[in-house]
C-alpha atoms as a PDB file:
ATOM      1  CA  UNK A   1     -54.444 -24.204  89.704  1.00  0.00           C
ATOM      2  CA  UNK A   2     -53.822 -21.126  91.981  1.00  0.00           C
ATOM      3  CA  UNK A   3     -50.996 -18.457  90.913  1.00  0.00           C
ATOM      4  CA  UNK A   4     -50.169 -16.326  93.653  1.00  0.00           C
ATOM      5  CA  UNK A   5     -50.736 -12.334  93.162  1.00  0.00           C
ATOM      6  CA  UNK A   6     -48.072 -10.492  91.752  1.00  0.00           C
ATOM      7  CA  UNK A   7     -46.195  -8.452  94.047  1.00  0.00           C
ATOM      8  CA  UNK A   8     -47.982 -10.078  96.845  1.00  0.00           C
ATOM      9  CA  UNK A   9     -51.227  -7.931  95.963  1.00  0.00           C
ATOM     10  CA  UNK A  10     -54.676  -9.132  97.426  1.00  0.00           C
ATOM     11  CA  UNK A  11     -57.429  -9.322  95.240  1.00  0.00           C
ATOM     12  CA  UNK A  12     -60.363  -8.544  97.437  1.00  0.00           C
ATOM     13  CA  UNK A  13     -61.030  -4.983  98.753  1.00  0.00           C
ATOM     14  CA  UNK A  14     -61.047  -3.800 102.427  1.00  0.00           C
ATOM     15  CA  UNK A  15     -64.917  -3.385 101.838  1.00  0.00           C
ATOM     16  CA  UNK A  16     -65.466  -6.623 101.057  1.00  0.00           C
ATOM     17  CA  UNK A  17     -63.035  -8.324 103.926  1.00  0.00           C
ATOM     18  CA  UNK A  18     -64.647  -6.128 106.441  1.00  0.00           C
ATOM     19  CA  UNK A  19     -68.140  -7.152 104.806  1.00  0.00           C
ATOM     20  CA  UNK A  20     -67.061 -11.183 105.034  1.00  0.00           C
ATOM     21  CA  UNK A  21     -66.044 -11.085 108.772  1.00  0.00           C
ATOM     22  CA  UNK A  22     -69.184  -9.167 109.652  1.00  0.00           C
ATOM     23  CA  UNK A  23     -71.361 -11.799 108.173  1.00  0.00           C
ATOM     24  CA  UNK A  24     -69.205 -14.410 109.495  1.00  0.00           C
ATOM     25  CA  UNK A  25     -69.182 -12.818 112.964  1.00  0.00           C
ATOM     26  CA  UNK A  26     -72.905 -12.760 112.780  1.00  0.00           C
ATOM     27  CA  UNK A  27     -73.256 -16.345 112.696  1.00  0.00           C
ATOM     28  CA  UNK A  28     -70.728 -17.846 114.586  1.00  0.00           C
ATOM     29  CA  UNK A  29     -71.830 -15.812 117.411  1.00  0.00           C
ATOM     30  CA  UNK A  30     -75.003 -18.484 116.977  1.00  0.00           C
ATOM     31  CA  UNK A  31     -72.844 -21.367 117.559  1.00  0.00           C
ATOM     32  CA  UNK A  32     -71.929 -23.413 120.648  1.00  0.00           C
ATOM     33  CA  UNK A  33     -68.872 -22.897 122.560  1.00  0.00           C
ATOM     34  CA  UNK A  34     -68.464 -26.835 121.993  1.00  0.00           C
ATOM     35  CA  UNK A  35     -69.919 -27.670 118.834  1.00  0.00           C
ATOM     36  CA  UNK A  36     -71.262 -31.575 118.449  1.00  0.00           C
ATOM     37  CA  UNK A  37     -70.518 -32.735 114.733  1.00  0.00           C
ATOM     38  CA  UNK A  38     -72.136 -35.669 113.173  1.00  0.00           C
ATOM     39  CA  UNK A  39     -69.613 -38.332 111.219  1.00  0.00           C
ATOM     40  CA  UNK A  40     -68.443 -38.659 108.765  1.00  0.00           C
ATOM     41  CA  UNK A  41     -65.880 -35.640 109.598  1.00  0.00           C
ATOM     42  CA  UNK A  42     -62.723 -34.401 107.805  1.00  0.00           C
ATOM     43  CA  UNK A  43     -60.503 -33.265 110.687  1.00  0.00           C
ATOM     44  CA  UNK A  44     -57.760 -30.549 109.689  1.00  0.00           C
ATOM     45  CA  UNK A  45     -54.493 -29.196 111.568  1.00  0.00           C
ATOM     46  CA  UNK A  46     -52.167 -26.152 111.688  1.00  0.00           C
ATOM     47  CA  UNK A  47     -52.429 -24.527 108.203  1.00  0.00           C
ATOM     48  CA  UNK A  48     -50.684 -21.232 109.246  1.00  0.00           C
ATOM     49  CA  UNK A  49     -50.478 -19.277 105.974  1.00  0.00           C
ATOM     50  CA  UNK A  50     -49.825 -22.611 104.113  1.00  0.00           C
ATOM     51  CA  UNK A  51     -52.349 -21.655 100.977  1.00  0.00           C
ATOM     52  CA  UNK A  52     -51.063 -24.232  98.690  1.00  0.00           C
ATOM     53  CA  UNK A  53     -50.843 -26.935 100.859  1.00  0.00           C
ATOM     54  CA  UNK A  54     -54.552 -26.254 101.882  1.00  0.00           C
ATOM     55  CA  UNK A  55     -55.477 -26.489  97.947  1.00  0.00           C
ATOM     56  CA  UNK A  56     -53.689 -29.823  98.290  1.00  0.00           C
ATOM     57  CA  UNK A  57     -55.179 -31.254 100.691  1.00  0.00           C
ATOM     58  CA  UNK A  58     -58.494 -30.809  99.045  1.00  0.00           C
ATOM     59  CA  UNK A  59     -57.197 -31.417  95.638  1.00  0.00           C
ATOM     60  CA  UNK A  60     -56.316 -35.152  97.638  1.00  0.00           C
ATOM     61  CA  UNK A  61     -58.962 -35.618  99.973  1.00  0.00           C
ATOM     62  CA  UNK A  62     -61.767 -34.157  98.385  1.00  0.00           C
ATOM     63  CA  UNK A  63     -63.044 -30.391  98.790  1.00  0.00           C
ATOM     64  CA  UNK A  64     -65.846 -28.303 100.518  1.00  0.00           C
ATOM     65  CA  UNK A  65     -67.936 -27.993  96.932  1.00  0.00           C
ATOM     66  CA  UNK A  66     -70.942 -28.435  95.741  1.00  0.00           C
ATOM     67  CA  UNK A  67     -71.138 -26.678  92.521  1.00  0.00           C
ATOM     68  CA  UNK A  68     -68.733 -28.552  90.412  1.00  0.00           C
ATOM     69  CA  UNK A  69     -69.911 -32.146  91.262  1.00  0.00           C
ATOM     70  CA  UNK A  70     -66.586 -33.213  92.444  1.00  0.00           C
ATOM     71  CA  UNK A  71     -67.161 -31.829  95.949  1.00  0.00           C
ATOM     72  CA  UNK A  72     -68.101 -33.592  98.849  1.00  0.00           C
ATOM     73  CA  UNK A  73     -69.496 -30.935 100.995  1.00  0.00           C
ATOM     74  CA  UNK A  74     -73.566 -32.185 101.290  1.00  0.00           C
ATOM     75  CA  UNK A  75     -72.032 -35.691 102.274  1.00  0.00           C
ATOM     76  CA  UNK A  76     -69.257 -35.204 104.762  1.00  0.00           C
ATOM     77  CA  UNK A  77     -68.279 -32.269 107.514  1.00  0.00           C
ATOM     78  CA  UNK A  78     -65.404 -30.269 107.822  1.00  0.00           C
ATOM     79  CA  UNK A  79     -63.822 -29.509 110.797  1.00  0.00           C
ATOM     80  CA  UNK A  80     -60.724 -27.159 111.178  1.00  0.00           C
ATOM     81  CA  UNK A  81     -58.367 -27.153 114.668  1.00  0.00           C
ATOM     82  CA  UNK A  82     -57.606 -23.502 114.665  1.00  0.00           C
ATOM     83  CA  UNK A  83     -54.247 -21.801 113.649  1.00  0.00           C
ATOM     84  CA  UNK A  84     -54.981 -20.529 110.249  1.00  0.00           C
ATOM     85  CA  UNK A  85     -52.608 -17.271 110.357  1.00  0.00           C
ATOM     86  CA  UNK A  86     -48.647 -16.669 110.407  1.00  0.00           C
ATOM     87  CA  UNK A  87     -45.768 -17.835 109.728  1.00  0.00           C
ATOM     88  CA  UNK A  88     -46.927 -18.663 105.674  1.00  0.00           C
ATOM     89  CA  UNK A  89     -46.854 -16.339 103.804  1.00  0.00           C
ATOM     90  CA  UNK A  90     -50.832 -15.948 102.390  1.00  0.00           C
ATOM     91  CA  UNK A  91     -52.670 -16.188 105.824  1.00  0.00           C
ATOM     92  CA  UNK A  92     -55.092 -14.034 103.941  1.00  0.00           C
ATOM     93  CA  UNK A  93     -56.298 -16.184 101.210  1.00  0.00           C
ATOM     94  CA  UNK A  94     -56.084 -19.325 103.625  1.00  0.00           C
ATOM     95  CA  UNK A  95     -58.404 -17.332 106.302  1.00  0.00           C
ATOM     96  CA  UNK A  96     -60.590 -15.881 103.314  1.00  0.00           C
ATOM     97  CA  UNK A  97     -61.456 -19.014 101.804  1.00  0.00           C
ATOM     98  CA  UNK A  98     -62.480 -20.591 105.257  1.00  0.00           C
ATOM     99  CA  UNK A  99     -64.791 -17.956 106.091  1.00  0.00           C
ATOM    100  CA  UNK A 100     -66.011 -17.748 103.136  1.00  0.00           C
ATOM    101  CA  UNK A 101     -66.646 -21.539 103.049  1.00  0.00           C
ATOM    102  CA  UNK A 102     -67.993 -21.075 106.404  1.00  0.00           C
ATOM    103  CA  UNK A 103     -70.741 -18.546 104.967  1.00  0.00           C
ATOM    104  CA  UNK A 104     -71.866 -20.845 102.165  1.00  0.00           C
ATOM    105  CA  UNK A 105     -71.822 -23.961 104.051  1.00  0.00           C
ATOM    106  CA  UNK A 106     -72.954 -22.947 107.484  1.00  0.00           C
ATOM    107  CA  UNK A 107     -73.038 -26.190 110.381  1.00  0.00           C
ATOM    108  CA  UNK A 108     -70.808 -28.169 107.191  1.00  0.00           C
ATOM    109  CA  UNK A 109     -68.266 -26.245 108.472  1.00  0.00           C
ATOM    110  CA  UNK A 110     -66.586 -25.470 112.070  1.00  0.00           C
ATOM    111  CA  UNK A 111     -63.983 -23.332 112.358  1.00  0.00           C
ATOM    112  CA  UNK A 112     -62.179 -23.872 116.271  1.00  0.00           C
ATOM    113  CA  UNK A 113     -60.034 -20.991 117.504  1.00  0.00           C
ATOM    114  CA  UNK A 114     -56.063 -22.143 118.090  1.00  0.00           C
ATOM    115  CA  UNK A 115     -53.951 -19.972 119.680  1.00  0.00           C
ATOM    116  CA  UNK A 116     -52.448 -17.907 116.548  1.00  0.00           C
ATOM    117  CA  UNK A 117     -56.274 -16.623 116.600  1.00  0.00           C
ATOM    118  CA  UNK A 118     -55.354 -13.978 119.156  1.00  0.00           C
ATOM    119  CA  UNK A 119     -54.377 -10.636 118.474  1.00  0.00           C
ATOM    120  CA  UNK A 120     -51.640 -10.519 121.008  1.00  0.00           C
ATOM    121  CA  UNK A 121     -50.355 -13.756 119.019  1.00  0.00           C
ATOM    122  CA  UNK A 122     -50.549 -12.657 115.450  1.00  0.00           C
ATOM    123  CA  UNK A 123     -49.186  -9.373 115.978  1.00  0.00           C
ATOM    124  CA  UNK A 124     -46.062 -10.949 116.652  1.00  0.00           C
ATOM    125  CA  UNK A 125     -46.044 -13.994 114.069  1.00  0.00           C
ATOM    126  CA  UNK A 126     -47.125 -11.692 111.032  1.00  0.00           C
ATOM    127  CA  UNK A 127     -50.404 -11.820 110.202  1.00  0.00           C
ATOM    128  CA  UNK A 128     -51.053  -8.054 110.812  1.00  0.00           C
ATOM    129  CA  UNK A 129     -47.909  -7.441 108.952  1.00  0.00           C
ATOM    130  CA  UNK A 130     -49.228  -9.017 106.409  1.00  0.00           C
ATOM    131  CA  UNK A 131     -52.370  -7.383 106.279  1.00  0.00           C
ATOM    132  CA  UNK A 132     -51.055  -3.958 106.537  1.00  0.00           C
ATOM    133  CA  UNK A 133     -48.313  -4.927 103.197  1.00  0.00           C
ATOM    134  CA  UNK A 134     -50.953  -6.023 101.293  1.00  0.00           C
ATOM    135  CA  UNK A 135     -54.041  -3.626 102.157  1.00  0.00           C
ATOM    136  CA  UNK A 136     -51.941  -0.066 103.100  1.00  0.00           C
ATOM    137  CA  UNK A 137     -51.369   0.542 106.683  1.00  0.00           C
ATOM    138  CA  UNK A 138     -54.532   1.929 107.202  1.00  0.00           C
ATOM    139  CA  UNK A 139     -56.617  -0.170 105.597  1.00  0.00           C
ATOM    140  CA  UNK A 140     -54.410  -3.239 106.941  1.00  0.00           C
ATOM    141  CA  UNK A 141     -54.616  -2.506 110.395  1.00  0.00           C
ATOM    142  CA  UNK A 142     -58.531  -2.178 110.114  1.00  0.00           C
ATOM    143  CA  UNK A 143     -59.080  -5.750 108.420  1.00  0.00           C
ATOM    144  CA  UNK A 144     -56.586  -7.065 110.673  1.00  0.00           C
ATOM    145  CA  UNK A 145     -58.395  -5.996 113.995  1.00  0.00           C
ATOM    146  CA  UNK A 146     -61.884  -7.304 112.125  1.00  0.00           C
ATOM    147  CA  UNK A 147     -60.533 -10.819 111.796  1.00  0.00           C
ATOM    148  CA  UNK A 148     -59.336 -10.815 115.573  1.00  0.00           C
ATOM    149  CA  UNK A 149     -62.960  -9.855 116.405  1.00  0.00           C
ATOM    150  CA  UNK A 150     -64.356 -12.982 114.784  1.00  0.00           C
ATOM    151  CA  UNK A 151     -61.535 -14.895 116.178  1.00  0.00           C
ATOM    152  CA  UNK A 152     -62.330 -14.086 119.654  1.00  0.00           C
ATOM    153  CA  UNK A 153     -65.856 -15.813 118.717  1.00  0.00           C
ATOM    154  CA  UNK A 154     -64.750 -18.979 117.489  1.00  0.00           C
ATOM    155  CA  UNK A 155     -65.738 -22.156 119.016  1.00  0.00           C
ATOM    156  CA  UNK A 156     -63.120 -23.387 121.609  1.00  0.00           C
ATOM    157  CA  UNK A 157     -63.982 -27.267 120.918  1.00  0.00           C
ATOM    158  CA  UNK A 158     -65.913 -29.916 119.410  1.00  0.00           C
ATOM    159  CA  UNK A 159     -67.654 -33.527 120.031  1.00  0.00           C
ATOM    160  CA  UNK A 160     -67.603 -35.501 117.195  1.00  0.00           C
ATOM    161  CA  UNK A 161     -70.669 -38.270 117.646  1.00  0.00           C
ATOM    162  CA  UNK A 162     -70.181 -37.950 121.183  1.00  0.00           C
ATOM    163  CA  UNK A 163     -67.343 -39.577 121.247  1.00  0.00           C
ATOM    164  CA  UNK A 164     -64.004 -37.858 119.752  1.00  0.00           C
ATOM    165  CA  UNK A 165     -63.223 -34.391 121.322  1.00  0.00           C
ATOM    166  CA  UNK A 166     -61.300 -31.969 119.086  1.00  0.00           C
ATOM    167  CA  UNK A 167     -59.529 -28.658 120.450  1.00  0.00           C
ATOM    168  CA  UNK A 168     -56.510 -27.396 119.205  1.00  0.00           C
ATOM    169  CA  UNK A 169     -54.589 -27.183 122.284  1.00  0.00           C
ATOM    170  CA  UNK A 170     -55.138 -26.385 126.280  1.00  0.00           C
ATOM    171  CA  UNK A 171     -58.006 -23.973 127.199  1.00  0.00           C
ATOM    172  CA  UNK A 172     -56.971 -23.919 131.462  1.00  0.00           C
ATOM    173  CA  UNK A 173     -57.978 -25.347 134.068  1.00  0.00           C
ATOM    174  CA  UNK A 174     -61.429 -27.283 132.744  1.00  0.00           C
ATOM    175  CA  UNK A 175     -61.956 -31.137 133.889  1.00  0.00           C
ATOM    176  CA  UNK A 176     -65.379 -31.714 132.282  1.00  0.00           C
ATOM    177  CA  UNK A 177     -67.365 -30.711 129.415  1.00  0.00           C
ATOM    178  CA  UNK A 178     -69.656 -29.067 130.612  1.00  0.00           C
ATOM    179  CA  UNK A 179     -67.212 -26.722 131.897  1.00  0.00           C
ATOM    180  CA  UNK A 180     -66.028 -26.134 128.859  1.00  0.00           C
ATOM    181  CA  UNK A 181     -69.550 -24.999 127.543  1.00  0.00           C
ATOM    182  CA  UNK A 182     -69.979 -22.644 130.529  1.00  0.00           C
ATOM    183  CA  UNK A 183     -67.515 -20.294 128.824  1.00  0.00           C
ATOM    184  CA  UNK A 184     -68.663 -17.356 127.605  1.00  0.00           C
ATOM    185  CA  UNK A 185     -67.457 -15.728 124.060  1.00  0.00           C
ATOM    186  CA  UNK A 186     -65.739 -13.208 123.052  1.00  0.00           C
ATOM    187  CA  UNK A 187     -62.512 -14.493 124.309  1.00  0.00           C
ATOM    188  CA  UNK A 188     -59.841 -12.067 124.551  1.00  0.00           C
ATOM    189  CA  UNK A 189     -56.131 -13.701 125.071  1.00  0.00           C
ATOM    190  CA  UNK A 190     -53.795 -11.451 126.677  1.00  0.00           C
ATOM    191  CA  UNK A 191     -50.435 -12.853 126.639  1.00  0.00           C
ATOM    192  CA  UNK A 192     -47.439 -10.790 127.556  1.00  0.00           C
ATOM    193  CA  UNK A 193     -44.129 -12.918 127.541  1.00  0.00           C
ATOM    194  CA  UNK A 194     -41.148 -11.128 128.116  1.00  0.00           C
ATOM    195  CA  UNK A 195     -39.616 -12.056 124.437  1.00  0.00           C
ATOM    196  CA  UNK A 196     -40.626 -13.669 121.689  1.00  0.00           C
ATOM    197  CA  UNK A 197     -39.502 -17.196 122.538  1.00  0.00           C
ATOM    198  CA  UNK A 198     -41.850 -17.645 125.303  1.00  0.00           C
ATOM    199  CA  UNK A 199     -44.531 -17.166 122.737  1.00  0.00           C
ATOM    200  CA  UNK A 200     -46.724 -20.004 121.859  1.00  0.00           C
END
């Protein structure tokens, strides 16, 4: 069972984040901007921060693992719908884990980008607040800008078996595919509302 840091400390150093995005960078620069997943596929939502429900949901459904014999990881694919920072309050170990899952487990697991995985986003909804109380401001800022470079990355959409397409929301004005596939990564979202409630 997990017990949150005291004083909302982070346990992993600013060399080792920086490290674990690098790697992760590396290889989902590999992958398709729609990815084609076999079945079966676990299909996740909006976690947002949300570190204990995450835990739950595996503790429930089964978990990415395939050290302790109770995971399901060789056997069934994981596939996550974007959104993984703000509003909760340990974006950092929900984002950790995933990459870090995504390192082990490779094609098991697909990580889509949502539309918190944008700078201009999570700037606002406190993920690089976050960073910067629980690394130093320095050291914050410079983990926060490393996950927004493997964010702009991600996949934008999958195909699971051909059949069931999974995005997390509206990527413009696409009608097929194959259009869809045409774009080119990095991604950089510039959004510039004029206040905080025309945010997405």
């Amino acid at each position: 069972e997990w017990t949150p840091p005291p004083r909302h400390s982070y346990f992993l150093s600013t060399k080792a984040l920086m490290s674990l995005c690098q790697q992760v960078l590396h290889r989902v620069k590999k992958e398709k901007t729609l990815v084609e997943i076999k079945a079966p596929c676990k299909v996740f939502g909006d976690i947002h921060g949300q570190f204990f429900d995450l835990l739950e949901f595996f503790a429930a459904f089964g978990s990415p693992d395939d050290t302790s014999g109770e995971g399901d990881i060789k056997k069934i694919n994981y596939l996550f719908l974007g959104d993984y920072v703000d509003r909760g309050k340990f974006s950092l170990e929900v984002i950790t884990l995933l990459l870090a899952l995504k390192l082990q487990y490779g094609p098991r697991i697909t990580l889509l980008r949502g539309n918190h995985e944008a700078a201009d986003t999570n700037i606002i909804y406190g993920f690089q607040e976050e960073c910067i109380e629980r690394l130093g401001k320095d050291d914050g800022e410079m983990v926060w800008l490393e996950f927004n470079q493997v964010f702009e990355h991600l996949p934008l959409a999958a195909v699971v078996e051909e059949r069931i397409l999974c995005i997390h929301g509206g990527i413009g004005r696409v009608e097929t595919l194959d259009e869809i596939k045409r774009i080119t990564r990095p991604v950089s979202i510039c959004l510039h509302p004029k206040n905080r409630a025309d945010r997405a």
